[in-house]
Structures are given as C-alpha cells and as structure tokens.
PDB file of N, CA and C in Angstrom:
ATOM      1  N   UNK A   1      12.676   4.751-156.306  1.00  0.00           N
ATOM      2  CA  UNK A   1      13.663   4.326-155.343  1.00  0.00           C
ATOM      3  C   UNK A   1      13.433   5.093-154.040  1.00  0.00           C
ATOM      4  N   UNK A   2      13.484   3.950-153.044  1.00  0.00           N
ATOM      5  CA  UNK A   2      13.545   4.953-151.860  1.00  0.00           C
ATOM      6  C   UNK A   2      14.538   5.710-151.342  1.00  0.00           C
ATOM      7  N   UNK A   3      14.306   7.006-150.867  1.00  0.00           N
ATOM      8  CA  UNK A   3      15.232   7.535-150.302  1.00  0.00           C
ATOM      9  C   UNK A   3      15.317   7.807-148.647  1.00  0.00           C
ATOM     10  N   UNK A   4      16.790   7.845-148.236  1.00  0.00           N
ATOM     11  CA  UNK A   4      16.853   8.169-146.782  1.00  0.00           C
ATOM     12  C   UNK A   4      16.821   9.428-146.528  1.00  0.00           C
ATOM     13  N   UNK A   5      15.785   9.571-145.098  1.00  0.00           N
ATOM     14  CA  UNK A   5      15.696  11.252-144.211  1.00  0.00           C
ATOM     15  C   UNK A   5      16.903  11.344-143.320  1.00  0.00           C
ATOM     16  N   UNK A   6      17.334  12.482-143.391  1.00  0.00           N
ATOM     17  CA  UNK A   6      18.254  12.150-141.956  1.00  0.00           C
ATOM     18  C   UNK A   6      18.154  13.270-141.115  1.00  0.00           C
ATOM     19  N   UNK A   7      17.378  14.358-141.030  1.00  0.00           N
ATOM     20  CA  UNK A   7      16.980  14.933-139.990  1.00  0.00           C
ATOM     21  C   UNK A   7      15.390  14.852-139.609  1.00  0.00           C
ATOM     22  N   UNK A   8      15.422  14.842-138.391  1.00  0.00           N
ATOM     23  CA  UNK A   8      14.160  14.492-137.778  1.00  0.00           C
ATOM     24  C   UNK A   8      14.020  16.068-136.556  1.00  0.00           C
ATOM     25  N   UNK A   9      13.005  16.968-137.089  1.00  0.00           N
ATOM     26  CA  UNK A   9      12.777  17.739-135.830  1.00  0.00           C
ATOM     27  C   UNK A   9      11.595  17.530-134.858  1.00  0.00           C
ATOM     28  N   UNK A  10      12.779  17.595-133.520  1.00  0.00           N
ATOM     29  CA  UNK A  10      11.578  17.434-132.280  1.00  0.00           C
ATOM     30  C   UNK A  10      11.221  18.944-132.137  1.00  0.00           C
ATOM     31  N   UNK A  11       9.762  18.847-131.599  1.00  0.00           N
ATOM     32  CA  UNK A  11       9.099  20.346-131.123  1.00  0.00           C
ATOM     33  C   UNK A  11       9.712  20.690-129.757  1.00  0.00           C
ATOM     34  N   UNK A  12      10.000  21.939-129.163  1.00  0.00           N
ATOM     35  CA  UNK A  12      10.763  22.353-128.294  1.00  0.00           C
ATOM     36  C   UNK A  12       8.940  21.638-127.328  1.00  0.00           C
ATOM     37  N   UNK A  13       9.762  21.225-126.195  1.00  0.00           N
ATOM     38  CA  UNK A  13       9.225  20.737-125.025  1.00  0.00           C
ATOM     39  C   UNK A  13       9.112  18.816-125.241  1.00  0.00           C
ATOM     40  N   UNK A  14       8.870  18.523-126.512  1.00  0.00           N
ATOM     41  CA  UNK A  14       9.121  17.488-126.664  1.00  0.00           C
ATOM     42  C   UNK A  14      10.139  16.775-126.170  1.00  0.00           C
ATOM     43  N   UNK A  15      10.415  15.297-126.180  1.00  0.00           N
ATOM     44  CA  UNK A  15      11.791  14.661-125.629  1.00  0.00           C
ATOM     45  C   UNK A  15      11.566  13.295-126.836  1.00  0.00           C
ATOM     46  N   UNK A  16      12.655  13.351-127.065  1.00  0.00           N
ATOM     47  CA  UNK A  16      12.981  12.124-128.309  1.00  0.00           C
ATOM     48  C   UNK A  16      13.366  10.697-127.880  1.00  0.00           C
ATOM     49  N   UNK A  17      12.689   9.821-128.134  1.00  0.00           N
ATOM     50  CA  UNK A  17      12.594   8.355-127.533  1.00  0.00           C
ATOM     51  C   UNK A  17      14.214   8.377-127.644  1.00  0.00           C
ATOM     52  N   UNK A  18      14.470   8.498-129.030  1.00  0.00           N
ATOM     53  CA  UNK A  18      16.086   8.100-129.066  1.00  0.00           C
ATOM     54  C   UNK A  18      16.316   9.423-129.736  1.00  0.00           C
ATOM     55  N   UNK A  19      17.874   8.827-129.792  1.00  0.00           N
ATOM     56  CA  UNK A  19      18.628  10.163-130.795  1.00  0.00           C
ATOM     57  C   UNK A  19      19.639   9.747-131.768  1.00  0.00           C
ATOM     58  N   UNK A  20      19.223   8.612-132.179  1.00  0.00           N
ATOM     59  CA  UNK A  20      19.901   8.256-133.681  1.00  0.00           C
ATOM     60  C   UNK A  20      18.588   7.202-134.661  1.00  0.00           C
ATOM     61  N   UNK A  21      17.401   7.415-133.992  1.00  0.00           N
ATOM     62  CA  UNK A  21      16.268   6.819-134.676  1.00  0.00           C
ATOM     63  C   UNK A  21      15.024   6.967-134.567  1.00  0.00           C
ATOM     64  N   UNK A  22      14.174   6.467-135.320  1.00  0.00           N
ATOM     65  CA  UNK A  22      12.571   7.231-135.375  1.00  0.00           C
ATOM     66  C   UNK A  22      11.958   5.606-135.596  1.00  0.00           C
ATOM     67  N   UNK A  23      11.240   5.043-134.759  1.00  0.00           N
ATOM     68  CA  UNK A  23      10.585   3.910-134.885  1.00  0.00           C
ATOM     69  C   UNK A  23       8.905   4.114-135.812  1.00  0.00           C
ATOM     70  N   UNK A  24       9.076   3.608-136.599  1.00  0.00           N
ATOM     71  CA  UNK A  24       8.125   4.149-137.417  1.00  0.00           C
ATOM     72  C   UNK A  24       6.796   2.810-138.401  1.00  0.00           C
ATOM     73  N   UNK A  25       5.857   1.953-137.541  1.00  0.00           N
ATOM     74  CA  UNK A  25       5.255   1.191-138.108  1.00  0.00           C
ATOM     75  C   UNK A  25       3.542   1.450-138.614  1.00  0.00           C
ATOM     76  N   UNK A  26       3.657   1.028-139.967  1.00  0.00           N
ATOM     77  CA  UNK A  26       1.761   0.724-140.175  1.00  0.00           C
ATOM     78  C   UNK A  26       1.129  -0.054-140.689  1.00  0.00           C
ATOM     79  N   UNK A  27       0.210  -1.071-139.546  1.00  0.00           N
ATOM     80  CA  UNK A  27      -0.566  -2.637-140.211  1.00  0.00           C
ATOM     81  C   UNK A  27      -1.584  -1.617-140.386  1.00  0.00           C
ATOM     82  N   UNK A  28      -2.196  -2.078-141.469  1.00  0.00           N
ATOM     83  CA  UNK A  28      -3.157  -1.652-142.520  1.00  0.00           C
ATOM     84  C   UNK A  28      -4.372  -2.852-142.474  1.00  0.00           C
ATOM     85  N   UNK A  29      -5.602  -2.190-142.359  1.00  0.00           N
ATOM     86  CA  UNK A  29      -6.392  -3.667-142.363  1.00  0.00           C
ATOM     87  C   UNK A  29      -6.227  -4.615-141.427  1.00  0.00           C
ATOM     88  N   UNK A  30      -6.053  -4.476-140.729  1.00  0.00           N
ATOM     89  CA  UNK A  30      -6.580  -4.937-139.030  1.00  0.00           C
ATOM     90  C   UNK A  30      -8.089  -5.300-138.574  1.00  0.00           C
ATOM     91  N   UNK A  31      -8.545  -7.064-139.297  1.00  0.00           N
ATOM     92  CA  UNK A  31      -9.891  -7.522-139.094  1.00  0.00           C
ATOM     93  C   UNK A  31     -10.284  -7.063-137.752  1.00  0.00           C
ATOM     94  N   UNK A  32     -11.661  -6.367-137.383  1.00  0.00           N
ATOM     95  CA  UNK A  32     -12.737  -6.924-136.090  1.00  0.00           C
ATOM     96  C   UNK A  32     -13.287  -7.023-136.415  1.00  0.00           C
ATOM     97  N   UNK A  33     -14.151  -7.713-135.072  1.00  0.00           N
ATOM     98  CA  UNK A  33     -15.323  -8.564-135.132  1.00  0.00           C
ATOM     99  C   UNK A  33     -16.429  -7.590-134.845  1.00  0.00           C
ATOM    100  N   UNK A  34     -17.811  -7.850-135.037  1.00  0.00           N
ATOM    101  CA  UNK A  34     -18.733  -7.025-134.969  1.00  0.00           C
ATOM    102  C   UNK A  34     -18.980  -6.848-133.582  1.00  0.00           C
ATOM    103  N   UNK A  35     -19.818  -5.820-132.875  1.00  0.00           N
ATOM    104  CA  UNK A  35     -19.586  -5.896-131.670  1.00  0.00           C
ATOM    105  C   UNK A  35     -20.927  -6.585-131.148  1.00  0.00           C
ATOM    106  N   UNK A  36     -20.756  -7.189-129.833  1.00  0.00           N
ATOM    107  CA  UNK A  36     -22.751  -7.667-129.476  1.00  0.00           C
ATOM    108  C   UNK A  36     -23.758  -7.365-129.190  1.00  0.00           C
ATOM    109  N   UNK A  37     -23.836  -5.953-129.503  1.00  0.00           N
ATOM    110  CA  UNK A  37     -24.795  -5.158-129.152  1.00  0.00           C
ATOM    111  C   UNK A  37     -24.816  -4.103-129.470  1.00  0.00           C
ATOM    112  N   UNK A  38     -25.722  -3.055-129.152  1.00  0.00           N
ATOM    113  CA  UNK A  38     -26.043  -1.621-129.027  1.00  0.00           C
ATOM    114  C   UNK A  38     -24.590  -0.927-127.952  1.00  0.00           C
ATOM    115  N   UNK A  39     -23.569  -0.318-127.836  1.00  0.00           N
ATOM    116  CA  UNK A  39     -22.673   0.347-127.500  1.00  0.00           C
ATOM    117  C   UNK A  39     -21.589  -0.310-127.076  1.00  0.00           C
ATOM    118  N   UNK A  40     -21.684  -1.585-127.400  1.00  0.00           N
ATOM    119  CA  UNK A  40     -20.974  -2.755-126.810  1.00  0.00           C
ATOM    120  C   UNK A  40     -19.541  -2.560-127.439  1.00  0.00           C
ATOM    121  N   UNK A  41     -18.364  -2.989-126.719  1.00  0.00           N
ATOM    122  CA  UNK A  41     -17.140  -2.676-126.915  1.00  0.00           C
ATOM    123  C   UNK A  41     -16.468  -3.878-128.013  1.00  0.00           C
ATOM    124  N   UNK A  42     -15.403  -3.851-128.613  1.00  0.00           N
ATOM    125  CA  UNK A  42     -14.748  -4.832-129.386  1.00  0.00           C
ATOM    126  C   UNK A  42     -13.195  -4.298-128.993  1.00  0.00           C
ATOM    127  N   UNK A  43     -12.258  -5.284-128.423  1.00  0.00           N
ATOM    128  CA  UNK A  43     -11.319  -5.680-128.152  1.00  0.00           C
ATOM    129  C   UNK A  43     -10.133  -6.005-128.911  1.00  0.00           C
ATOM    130  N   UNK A  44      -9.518  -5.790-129.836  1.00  0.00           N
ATOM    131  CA  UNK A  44      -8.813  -7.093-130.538  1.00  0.00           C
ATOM    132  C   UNK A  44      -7.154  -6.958-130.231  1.00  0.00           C
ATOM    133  N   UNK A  45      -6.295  -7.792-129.871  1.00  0.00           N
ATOM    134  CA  UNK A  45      -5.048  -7.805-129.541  1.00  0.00           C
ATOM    135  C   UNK A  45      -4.219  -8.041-130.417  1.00  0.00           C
ATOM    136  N   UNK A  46      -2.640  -7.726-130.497  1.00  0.00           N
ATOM    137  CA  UNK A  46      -2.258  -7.336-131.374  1.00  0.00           C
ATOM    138  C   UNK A  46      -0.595  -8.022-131.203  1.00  0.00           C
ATOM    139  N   UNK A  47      -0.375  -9.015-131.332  1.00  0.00           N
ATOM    140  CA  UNK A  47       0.732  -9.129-130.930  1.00  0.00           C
ATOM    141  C   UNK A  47       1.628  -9.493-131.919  1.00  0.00           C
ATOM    142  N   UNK A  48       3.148 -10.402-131.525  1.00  0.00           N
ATOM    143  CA  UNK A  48       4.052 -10.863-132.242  1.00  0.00           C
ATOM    144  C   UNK A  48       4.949 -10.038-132.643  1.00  0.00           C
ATOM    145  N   UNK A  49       4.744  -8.846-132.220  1.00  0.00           N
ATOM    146  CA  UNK A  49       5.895  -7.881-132.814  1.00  0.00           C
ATOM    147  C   UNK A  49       7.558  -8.406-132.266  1.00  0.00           C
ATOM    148  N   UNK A  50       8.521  -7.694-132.481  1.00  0.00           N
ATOM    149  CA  UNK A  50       9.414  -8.214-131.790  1.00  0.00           C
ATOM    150  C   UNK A  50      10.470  -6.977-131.477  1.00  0.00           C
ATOM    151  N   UNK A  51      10.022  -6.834-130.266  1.00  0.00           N
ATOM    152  CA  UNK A  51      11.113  -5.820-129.684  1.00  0.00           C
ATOM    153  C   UNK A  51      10.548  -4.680-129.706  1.00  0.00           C
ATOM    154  N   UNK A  52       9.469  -3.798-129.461  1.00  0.00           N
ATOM    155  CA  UNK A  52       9.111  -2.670-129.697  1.00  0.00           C
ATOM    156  C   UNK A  52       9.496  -2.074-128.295  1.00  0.00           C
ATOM    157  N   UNK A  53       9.839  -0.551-128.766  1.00  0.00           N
ATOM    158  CA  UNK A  53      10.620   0.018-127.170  1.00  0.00           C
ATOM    159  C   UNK A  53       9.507   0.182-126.481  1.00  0.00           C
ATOM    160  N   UNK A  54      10.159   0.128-124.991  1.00  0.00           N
ATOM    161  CA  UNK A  54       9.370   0.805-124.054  1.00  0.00           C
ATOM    162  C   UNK A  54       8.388   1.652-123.820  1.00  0.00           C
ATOM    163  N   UNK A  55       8.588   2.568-124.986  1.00  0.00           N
ATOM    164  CA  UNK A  55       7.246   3.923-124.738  1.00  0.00           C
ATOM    165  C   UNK A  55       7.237   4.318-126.544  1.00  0.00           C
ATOM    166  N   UNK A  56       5.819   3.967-126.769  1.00  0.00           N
ATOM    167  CA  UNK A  56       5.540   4.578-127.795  1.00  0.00           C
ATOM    168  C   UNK A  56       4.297   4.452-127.615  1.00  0.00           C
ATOM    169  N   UNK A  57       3.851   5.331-129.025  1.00  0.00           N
ATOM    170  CA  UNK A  57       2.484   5.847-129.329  1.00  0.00           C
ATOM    171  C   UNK A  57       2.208   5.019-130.466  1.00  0.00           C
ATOM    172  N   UNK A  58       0.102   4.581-130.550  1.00  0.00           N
ATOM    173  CA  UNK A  58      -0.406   3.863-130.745  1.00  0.00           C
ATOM    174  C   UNK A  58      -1.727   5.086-131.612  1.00  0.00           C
ATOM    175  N   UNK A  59      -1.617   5.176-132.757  1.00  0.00           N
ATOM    176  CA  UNK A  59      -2.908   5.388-133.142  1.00  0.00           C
ATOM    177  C   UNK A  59      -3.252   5.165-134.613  1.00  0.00           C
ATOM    178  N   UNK A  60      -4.714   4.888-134.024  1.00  0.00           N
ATOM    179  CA  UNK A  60      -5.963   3.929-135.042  1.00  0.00           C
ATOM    180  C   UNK A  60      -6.488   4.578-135.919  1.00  0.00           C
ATOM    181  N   UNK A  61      -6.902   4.431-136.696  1.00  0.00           N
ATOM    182  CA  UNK A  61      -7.938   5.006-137.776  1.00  0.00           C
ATOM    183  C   UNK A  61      -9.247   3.795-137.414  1.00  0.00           C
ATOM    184  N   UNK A  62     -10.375   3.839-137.154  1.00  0.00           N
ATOM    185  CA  UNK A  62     -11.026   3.023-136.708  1.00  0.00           C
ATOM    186  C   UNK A  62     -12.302   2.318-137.317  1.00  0.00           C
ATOM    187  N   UNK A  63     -12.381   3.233-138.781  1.00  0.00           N
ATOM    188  CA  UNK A  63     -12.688   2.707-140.043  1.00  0.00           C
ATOM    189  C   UNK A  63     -14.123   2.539-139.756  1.00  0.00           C
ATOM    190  N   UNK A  64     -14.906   3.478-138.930  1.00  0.00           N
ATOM    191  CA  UNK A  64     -15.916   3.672-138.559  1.00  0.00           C
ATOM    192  C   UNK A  64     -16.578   4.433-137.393  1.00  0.00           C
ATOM    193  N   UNK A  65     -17.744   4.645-137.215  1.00  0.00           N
ATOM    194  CA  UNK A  65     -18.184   5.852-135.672  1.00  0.00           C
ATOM    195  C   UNK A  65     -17.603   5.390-135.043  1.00  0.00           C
ATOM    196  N   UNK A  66     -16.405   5.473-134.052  1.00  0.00           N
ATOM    197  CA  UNK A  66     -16.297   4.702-132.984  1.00  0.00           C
ATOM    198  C   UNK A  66     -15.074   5.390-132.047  1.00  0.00           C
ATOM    199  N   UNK A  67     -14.820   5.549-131.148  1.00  0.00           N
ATOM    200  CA  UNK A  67     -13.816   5.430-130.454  1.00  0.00           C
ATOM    201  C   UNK A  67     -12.707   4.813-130.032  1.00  0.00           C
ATOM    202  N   UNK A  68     -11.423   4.816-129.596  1.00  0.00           N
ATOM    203  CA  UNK A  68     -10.461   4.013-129.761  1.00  0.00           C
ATOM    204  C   UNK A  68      -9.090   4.053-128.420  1.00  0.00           C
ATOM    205  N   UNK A  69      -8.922   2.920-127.882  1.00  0.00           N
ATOM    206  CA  UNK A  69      -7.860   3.188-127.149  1.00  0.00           C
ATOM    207  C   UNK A  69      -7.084   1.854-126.911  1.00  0.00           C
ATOM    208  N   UNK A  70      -5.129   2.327-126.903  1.00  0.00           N
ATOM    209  CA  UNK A  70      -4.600   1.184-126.541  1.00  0.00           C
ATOM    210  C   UNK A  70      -4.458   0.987-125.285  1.00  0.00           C
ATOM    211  N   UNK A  71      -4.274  -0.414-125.155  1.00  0.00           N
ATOM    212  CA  UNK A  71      -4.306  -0.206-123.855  1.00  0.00           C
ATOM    213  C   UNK A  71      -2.844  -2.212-123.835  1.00  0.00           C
ATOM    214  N   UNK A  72      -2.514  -2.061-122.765  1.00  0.00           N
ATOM    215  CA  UNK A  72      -1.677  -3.383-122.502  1.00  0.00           C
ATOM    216  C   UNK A  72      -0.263  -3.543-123.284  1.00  0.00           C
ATOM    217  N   UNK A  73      -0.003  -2.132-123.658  1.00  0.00           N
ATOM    218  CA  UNK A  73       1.414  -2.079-124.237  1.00  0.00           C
ATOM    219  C   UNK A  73       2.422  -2.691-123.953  1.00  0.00           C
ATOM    220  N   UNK A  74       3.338  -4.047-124.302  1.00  0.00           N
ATOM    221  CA  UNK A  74       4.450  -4.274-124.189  1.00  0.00           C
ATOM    222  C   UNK A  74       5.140  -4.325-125.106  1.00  0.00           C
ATOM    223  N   UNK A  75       6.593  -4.997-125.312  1.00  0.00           N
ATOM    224  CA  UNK A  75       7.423  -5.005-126.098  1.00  0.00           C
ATOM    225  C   UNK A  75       6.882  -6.033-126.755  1.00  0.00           C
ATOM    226  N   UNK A  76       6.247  -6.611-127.124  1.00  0.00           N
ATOM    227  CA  UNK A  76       5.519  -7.572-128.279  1.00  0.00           C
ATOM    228  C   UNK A  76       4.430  -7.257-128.544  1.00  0.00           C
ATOM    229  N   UNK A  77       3.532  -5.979-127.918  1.00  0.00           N
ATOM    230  CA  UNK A  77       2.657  -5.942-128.675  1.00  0.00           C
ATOM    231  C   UNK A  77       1.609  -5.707-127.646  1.00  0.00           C
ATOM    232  N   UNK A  78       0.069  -5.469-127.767  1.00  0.00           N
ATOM    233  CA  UNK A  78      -0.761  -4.545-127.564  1.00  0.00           C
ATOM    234  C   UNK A  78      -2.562  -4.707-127.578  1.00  0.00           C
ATOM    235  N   UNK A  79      -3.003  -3.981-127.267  1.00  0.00           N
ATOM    236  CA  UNK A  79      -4.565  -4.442-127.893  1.00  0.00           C
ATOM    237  C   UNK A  79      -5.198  -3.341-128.076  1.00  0.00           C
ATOM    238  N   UNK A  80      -6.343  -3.009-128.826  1.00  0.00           N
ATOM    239  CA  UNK A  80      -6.998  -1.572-129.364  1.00  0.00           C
ATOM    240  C   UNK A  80      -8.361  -2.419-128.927  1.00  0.00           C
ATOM    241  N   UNK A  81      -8.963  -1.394-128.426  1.00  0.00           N
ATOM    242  CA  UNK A  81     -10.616  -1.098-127.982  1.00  0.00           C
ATOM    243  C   UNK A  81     -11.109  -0.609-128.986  1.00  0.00           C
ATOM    244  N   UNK A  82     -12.358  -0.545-129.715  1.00  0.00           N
ATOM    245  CA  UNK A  82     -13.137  -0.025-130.326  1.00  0.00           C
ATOM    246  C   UNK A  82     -14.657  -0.097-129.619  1.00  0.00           C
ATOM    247  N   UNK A  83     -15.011   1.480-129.484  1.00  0.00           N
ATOM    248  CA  UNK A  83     -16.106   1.561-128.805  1.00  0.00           C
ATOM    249  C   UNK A  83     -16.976   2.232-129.916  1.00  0.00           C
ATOM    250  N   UNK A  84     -18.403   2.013-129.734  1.00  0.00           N
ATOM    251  CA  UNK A  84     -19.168   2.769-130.935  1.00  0.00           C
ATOM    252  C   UNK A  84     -19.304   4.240-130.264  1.00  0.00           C
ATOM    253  N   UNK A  85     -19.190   4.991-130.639  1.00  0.00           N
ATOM    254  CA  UNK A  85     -19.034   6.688-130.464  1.00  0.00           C
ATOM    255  C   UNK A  85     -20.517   6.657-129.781  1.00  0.00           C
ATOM    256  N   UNK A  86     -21.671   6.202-130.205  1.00  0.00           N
ATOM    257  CA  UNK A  86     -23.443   6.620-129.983  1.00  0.00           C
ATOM    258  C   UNK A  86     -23.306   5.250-129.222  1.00  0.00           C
ATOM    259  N   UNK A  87     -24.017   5.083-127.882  1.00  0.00           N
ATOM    260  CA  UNK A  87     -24.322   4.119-127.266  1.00  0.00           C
ATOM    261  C   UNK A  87     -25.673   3.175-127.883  1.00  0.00           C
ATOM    262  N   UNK A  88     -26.458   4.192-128.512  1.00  0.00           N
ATOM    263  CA  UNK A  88     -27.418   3.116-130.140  1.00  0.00           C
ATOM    264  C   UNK A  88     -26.803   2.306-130.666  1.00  0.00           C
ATOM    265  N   UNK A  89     -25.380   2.758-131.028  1.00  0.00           N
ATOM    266  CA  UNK A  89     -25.195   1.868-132.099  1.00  0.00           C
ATOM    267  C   UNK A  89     -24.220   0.501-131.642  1.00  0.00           C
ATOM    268  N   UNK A  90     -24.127  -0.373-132.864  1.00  0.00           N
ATOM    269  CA  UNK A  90     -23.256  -1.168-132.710  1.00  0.00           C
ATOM    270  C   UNK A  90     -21.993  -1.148-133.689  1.00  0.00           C
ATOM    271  N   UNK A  91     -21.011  -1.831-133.457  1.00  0.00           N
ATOM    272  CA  UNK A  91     -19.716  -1.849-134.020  1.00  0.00           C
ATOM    273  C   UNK A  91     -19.978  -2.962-135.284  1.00  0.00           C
ATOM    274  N   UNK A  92     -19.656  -2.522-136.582  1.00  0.00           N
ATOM    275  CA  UNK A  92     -19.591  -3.453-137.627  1.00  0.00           C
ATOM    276  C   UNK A  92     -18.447  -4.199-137.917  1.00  0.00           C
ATOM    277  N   UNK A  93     -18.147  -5.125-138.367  1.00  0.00           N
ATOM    278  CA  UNK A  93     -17.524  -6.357-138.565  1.00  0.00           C
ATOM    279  C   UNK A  93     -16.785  -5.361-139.306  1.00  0.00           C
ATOM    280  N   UNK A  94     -15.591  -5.131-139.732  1.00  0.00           N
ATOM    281  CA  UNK A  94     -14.813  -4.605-140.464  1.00  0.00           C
ATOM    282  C   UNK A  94     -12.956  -4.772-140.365  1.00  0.00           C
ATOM    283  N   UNK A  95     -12.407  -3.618-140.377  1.00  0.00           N
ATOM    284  CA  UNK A  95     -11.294  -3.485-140.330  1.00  0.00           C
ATOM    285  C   UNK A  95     -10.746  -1.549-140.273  1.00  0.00           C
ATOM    286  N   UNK A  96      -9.896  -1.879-139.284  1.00  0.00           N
ATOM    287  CA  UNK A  96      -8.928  -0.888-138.753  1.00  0.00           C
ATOM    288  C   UNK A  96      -7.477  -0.638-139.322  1.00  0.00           C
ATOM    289  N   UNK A  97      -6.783   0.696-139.054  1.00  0.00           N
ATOM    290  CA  UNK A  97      -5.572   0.847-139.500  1.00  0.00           C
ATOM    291  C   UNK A  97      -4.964   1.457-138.079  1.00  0.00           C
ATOM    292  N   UNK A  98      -3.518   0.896-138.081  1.00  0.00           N
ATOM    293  CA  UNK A  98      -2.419   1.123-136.937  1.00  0.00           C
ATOM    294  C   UNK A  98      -1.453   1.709-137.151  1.00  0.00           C
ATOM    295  N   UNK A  99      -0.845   2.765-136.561  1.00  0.00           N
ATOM    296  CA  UNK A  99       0.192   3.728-136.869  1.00  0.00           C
ATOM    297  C   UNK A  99       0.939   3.376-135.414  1.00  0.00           C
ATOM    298  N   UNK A 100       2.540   2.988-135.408  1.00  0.00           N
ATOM    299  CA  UNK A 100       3.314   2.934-134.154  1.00  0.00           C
ATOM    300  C   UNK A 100       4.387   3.669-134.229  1.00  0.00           C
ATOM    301  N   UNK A 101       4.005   4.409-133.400  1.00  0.00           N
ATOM    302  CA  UNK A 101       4.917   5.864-133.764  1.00  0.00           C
ATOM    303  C   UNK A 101       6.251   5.638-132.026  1.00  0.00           C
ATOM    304  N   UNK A 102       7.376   5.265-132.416  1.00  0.00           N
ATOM    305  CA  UNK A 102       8.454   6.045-131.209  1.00  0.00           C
ATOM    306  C   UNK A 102       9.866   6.816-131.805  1.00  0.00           C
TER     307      UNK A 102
END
C-alpha cells in the first residue's frame, strides 16, 4: 500500500515552486530515432501533458553516450535533444527516461 510523505525539505538558499506541493513525474521509455550521422543531433518532443507549472526541471537518463538538453518548456510540454557525447559517433535508435521535477 502506498503511503503519504508530508514533509518535504528545501536546502537553505533554495526557493520552493509551491508550499503545499511537490510536482513529481516519470515517462519511462521514451522511443528515439537513430541519429543521421556521425555527431548528429536527435530531437524528440514531448507533449500533451496538461497543466505543468511554469518552472520546472527536466532530467533524462539518455540510455546511451550522449548528451542531453530541454529545451521549449511550456505548460503542455517540451522537447529533449540528444547529442552523441564523441562527435565519431552516432546516436542509436533506442529509448530514454524523463524525470519532471517542480
């Protein structure tokens, strides 16, 4: 059975999106596409959510060498970059994991 938390500590300097909640999401397995080349970037967007606040944090597990950034944040949703870490390489057809933290 699940159980409820009910204290949440912020780190001193921190500031708390809210102060009666912790927005807390994770899509798991998040298809991309392979990338087209040797250092070539992959894109994939992320939407349909409904209502996500104003300011939160976005991070990937990227389920391979690669680098990662969101970028186009709104309240429905978002898109993640995957770059290959080595400009040799290329990005494999796979899948990613998403953590939405406010």
């Amino acid at each position: 059975m699940a159980r409820n938390i009910h204290t949440i500590k912020v780190p001193d300097g921190a500031v708390p999106q809210f102060e009666d909640l912790v927005v807390v999401g994770m899509l798991a397995n998040v298809a991309n596409p392979a990338g087209s080349g040797a250092g070539a970037a992959v894109t994939v967007p992320l939407s349909g959510f409904d209502d996500l606040p104003a300011n939160y944090a976005v991070i990937v597990n990227p389920g391979q060498d690669a680098t990662w950034f969101a970028s186009g944040k709104s309240a429905t949703g978002f898109s993640v970059t995957l770059t290959p870490r080595l400009a040799a390489n290329t990005l494999a057809a796979g899948s990613f994991d998403v953590v939405v933290v406010a």
